[in-house]
N, C-alpha and C. Protein backbone atom coordinates (compact mmCIF):
# COMPACT_ATOMS: atom_id res chain seq x y z
N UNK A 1 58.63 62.58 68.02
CA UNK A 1 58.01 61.64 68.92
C UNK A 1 58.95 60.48 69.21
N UNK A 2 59.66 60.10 68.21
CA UNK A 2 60.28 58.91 68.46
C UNK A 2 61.75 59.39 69.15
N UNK A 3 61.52 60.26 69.29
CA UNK A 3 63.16 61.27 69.77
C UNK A 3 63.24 61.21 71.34
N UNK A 4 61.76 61.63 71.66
CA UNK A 4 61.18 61.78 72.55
C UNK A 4 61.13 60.36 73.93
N UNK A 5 60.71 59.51 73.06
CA UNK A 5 60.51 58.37 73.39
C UNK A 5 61.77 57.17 73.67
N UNK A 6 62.86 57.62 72.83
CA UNK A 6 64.05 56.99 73.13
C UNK A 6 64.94 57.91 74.29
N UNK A 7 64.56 59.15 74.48
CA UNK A 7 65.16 59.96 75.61
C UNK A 7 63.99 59.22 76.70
N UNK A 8 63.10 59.13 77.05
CA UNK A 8 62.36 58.29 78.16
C UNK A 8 62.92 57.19 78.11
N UNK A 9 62.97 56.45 77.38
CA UNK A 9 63.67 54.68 77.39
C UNK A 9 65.05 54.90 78.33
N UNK A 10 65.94 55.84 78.25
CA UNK A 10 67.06 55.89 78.67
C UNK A 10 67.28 56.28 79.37
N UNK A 11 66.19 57.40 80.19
CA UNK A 11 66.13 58.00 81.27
C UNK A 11 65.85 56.85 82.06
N UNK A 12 64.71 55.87 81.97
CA UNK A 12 64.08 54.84 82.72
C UNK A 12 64.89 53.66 83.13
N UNK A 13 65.67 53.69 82.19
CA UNK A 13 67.16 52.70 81.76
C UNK A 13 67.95 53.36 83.10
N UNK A 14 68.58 54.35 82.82
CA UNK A 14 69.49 54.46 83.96
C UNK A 14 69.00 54.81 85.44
N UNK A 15 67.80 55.06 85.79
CA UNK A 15 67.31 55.42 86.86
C UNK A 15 67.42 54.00 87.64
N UNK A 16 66.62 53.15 86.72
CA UNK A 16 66.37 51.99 87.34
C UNK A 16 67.82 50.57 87.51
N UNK A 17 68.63 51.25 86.93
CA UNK A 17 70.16 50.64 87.37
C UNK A 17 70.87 51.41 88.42
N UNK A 18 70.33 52.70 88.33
CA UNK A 18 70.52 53.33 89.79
C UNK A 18 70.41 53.12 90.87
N UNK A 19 69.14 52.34 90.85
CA UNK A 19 68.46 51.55 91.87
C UNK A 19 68.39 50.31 92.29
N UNK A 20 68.88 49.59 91.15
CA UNK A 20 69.13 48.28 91.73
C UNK A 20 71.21 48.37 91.88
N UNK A 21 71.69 49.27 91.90
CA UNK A 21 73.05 49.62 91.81
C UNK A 21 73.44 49.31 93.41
N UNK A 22 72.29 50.47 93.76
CA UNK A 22 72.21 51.17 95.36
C UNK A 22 72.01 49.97 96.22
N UNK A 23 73.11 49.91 97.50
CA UNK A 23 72.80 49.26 98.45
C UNK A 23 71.69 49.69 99.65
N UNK A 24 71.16 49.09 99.67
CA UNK A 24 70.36 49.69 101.36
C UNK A 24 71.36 50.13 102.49
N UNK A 25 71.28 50.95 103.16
CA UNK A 25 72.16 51.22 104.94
C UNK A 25 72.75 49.82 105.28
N UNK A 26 71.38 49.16 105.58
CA UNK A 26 71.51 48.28 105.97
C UNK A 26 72.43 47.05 105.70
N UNK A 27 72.54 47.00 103.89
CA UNK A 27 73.48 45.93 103.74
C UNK A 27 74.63 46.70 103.50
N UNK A 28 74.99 47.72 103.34
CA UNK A 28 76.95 48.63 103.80
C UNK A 28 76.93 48.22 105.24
N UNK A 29 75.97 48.57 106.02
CA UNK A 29 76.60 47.77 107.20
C UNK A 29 77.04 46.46 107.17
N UNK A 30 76.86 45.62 107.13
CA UNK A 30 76.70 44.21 106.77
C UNK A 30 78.03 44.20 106.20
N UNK A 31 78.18 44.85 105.00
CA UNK A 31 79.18 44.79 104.12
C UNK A 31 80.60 45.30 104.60
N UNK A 32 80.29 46.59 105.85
CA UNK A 32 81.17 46.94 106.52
C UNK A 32 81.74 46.05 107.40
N UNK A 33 80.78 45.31 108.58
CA UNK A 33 81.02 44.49 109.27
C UNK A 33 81.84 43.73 108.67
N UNK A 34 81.49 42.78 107.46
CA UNK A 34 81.96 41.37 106.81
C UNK A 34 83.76 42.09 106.51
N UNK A 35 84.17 43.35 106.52
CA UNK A 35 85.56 43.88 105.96
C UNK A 35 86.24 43.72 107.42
N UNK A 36 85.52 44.47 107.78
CA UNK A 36 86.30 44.76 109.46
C UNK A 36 86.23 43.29 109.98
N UNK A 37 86.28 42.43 110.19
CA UNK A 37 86.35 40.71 110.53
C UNK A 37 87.63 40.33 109.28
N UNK A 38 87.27 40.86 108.18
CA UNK A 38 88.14 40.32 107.37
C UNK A 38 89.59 40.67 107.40
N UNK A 39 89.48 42.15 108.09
CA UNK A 39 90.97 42.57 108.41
C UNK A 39 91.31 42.43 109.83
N UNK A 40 90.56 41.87 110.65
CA UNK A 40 90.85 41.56 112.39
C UNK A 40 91.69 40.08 111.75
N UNK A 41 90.82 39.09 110.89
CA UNK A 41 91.82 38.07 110.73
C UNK A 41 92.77 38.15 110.15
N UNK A 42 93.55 38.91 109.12
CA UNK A 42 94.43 39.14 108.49
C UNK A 42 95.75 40.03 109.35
N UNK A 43 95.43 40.76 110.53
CA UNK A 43 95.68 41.20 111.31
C UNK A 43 96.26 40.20 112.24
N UNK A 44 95.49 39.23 112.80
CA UNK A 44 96.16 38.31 113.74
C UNK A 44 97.19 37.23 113.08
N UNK A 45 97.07 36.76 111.62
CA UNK A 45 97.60 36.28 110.77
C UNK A 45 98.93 36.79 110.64
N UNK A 46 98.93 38.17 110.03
CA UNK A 46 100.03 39.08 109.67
C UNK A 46 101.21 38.73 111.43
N UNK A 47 100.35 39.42 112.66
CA UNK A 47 101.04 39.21 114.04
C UNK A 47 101.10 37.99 114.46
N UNK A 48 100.93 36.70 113.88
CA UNK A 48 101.41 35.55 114.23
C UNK A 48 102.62 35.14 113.70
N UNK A 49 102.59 35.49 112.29
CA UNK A 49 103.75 35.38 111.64
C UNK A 49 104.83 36.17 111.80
N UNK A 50 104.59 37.72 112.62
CA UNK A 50 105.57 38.16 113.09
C UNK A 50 105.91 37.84 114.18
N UNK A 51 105.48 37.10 115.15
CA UNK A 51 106.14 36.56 116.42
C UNK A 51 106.56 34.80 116.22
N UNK A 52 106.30 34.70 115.12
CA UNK A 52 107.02 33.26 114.89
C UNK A 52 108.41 33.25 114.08
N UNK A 53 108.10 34.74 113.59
CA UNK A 53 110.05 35.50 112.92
C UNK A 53 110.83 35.36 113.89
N UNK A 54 110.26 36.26 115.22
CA UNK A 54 111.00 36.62 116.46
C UNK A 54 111.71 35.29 117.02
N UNK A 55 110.59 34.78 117.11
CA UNK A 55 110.49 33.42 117.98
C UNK A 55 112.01 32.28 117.06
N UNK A 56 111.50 32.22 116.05
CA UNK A 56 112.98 31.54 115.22
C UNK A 56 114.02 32.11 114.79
N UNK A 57 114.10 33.33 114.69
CA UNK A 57 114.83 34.14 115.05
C UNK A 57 116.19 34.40 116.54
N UNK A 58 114.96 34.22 117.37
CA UNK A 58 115.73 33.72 118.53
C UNK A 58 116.31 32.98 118.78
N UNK A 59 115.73 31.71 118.55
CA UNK A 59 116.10 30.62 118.35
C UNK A 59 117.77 30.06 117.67
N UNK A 60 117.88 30.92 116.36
CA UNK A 60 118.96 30.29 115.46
C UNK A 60 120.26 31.56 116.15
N UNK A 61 119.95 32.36 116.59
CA UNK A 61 120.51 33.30 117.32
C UNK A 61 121.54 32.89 118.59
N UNK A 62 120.47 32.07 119.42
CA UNK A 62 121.03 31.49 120.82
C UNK A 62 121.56 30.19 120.21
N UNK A 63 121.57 29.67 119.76
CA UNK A 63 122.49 28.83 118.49
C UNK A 63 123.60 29.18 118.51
N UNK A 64 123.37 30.31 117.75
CA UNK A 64 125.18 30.92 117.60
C UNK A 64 125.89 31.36 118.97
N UNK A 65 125.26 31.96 119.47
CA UNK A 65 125.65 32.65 120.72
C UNK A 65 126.24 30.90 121.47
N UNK A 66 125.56 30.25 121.69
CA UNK A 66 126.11 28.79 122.33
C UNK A 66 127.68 28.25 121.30
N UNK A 67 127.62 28.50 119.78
CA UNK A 67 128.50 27.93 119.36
C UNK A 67 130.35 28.74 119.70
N UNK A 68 129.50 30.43 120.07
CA UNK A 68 130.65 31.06 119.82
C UNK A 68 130.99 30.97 121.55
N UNK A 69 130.24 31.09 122.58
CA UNK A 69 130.90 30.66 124.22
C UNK A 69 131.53 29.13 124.12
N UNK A 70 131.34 27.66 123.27
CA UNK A 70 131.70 26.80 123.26
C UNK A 70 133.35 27.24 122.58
N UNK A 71 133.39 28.21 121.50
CA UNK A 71 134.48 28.44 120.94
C UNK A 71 135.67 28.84 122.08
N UNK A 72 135.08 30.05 122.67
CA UNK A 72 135.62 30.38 123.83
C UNK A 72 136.24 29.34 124.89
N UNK A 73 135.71 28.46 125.15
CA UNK A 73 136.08 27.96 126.29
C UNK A 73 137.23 26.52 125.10
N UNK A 74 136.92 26.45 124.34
CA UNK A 74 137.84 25.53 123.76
C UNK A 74 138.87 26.30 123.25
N UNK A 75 138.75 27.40 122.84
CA UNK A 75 140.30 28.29 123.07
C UNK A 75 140.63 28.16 123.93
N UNK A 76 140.18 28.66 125.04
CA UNK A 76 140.83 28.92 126.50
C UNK A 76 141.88 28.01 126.44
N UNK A 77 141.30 26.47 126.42
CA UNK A 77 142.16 25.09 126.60
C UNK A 77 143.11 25.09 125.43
N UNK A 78 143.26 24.93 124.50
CA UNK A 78 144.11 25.30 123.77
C UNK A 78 145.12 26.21 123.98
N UNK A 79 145.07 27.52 124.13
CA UNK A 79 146.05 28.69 124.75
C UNK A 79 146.18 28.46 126.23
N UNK A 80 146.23 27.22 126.88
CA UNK A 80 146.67 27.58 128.09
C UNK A 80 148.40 27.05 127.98
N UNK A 81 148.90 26.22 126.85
CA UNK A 81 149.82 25.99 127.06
C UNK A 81 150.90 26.98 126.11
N UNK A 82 150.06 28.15 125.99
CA UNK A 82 151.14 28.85 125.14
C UNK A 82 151.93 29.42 126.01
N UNK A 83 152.88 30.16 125.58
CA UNK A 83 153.76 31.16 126.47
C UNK A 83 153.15 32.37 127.29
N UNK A 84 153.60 32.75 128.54
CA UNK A 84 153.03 33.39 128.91
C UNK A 84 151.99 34.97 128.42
N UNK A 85 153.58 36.10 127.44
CA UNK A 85 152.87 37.13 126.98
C UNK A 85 152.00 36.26 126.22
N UNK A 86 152.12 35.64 125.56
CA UNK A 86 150.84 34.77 123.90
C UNK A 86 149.47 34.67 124.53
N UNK A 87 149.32 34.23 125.73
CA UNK A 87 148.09 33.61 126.84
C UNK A 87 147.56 34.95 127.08
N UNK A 88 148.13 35.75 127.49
CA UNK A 88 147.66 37.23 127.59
C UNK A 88 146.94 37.99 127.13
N UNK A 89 147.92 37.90 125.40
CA UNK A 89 147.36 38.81 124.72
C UNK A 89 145.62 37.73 124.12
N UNK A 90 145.88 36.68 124.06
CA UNK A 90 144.85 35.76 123.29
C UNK A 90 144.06 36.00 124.71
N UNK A 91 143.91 36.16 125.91
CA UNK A 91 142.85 36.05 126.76
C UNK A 91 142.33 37.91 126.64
N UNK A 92 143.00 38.70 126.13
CA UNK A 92 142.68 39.86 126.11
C UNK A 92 141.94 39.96 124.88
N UNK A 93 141.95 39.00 123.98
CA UNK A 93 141.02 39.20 122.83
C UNK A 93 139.93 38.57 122.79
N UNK A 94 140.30 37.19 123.73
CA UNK A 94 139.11 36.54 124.12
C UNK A 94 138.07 37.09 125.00
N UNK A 95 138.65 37.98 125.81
CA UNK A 95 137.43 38.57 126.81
C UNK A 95 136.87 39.48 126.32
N UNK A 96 137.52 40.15 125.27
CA UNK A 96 136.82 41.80 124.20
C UNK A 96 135.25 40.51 123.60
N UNK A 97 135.89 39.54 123.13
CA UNK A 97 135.03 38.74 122.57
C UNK A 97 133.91 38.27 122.91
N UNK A 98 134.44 37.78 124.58
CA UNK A 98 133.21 37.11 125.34
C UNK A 98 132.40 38.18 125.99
N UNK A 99 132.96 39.40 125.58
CA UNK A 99 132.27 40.43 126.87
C UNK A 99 131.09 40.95 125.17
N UNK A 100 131.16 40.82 123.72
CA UNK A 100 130.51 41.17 122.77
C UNK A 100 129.45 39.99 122.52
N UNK A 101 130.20 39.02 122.93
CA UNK A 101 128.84 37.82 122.69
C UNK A 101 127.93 38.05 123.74
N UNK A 102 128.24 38.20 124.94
CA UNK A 102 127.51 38.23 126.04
C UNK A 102 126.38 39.48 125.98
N UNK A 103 127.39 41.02 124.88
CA UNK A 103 125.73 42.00 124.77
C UNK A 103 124.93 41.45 123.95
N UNK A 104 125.31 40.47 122.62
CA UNK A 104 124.35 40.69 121.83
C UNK A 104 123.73 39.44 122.13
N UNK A 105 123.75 38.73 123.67
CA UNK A 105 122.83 37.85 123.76
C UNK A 105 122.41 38.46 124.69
N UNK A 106 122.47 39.53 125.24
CA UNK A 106 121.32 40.55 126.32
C UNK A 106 120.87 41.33 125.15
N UNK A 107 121.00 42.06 123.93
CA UNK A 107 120.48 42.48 123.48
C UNK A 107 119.31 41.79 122.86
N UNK A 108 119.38 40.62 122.84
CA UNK A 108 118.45 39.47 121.65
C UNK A 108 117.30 39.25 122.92
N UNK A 109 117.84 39.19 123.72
CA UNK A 109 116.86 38.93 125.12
C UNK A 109 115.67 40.07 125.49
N UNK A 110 116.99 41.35 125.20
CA UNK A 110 115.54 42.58 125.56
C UNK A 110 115.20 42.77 124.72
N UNK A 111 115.32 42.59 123.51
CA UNK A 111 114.13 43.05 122.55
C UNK A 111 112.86 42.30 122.49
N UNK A 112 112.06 43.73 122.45
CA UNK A 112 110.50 44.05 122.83
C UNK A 112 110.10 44.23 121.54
N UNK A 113 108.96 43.18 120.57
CA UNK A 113 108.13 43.64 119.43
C UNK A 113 107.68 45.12 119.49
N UNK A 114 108.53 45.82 118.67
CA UNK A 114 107.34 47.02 118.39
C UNK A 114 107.24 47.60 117.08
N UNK A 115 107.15 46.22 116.25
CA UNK A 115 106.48 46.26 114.65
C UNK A 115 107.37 45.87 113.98
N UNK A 116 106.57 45.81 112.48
CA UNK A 116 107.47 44.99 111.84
C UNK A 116 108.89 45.61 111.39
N UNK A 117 108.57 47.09 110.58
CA UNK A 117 109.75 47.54 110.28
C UNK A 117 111.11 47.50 111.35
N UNK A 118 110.55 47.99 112.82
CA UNK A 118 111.55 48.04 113.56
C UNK A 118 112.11 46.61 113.50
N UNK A 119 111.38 45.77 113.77
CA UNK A 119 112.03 44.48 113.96
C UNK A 119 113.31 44.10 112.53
N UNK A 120 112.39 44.28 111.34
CA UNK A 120 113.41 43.97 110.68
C UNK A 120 114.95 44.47 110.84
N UNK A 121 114.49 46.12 110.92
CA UNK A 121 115.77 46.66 111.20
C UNK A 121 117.00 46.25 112.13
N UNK A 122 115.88 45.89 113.50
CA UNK A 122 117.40 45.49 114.23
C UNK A 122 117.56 44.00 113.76
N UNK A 123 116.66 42.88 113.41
CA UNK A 123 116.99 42.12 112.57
C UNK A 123 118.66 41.70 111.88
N UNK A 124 118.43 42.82 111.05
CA UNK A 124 119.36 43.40 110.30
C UNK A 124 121.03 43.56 110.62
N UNK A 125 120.54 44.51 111.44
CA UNK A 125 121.63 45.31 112.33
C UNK A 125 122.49 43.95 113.21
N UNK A 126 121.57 43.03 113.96
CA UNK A 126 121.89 42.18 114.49
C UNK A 126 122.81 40.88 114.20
N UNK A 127 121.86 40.60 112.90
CA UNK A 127 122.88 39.39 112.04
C UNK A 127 124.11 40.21 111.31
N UNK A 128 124.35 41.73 111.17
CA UNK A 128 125.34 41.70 111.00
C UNK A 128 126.53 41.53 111.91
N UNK A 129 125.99 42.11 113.06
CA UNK A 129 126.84 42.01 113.98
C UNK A 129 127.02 40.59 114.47
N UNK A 130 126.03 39.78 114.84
CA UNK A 130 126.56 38.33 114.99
C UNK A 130 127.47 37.65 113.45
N UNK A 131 127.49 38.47 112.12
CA UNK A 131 128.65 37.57 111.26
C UNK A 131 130.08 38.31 111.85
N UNK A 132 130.08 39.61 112.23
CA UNK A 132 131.12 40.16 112.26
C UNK A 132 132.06 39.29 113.62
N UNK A 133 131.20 39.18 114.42
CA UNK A 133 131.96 38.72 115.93
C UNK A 133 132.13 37.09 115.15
N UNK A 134 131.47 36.37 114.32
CA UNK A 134 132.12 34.76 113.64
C UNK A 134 133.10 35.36 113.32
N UNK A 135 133.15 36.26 112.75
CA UNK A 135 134.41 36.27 111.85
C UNK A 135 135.58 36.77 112.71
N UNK A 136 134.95 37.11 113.69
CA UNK A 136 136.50 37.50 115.02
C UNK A 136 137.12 36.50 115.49
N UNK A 137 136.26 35.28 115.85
CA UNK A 137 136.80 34.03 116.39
C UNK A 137 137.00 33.34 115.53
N UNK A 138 136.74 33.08 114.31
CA UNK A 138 137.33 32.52 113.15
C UNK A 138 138.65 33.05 113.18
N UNK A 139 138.77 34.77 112.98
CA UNK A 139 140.24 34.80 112.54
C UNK A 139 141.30 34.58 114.06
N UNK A 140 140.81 34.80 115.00
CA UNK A 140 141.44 34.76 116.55
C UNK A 140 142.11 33.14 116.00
N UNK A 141 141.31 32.18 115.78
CA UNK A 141 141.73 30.78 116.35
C UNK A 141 142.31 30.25 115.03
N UNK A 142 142.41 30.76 113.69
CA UNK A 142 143.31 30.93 112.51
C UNK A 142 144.48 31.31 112.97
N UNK A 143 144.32 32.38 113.55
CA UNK A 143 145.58 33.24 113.94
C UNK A 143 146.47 32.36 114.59
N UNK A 144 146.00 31.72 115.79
CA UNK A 144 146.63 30.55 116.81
C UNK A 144 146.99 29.59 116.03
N UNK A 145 145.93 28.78 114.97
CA UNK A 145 146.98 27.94 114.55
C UNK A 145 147.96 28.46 113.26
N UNK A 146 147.91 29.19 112.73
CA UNK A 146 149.29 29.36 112.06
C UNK A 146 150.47 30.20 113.05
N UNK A 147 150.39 31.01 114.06
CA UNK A 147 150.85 30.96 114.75
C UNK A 147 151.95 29.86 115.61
N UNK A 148 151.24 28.74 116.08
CA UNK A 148 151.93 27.42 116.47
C UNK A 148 152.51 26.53 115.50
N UNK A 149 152.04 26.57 113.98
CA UNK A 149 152.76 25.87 112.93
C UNK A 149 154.32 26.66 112.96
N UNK A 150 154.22 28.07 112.49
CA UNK A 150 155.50 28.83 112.69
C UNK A 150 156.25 28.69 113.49
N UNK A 151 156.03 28.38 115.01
CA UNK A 151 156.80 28.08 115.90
C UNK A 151 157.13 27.17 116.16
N UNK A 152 157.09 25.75 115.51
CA UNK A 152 157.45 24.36 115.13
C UNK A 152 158.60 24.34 114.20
């Protein structure tokens, strides 16, 4: 009897945590709704912060792109009083140069968001290529002045 009676206790026990366990339809909807709002904002959150990457991104980008056409044109003046072949060959490296700054500031221009990974990637791809072209006009206008020390 008492065997009996503790198998009812426990049957009654878990039925009735069954039941107060159980949501109604009604509040999973509710509960559904309250998720789906919760990920629409996390969503616009997440895509704000990725167009404010872009956005400063761009920004420190056309930066460089301005510092390295300013480079350009203050070479220019500098190598105009070199010797003729010297002017040549330095305007033939300068234009390989200005014609590479000039894609990767049409490239920075057409790029179109289409997510995050991609973005990072050309991201990526991009700042390497904008250190590589510093480091062209760095060594170009190194080159010039030890160049003109030697010839002193």
């Amino acid at each position: 009897m008492k065997n009996k009676l503790t198998n009812i206790a426990a049957i009654a026990i878990l039925v009735s945590g069954s039941f107060i366990a159980c949501t109604s339809p009604a509040q999973k909807v509710e509960d559904a709704k309250e998720d789906v709002t919760e990920a629409k904002q996390d969503l616009a959150i997440a895509q704000e912060e990725y167009q404010n990457d872009i956005d400063s991104y761009r920004v420190q980008t056309a930066a460089r792109i301005a510092e390295n056409e300013k480079s350009i044109i203050e070479f220019k003046a500098r190598i105009a009083t070199e010797k003729k072949e010297a002017r040549e060959d330095y305007n033939k490296k300068l234009e390989a140069l200005e014609s590479k700054n000039n894609d990767m500031k049409k490239s920075m221009d057409d790029y179109k968001a289409e997510g995050k990974e991609k973005w990072e990637t050309f991201k990526t791809e991009f700042s390497r290529d904008m250190d590589e072209l510093g480091k062209a006009f760095k060594d170009l206008t190194v080159k010039n002045v030890d160049a003109k020390k030697t010839s002193k």
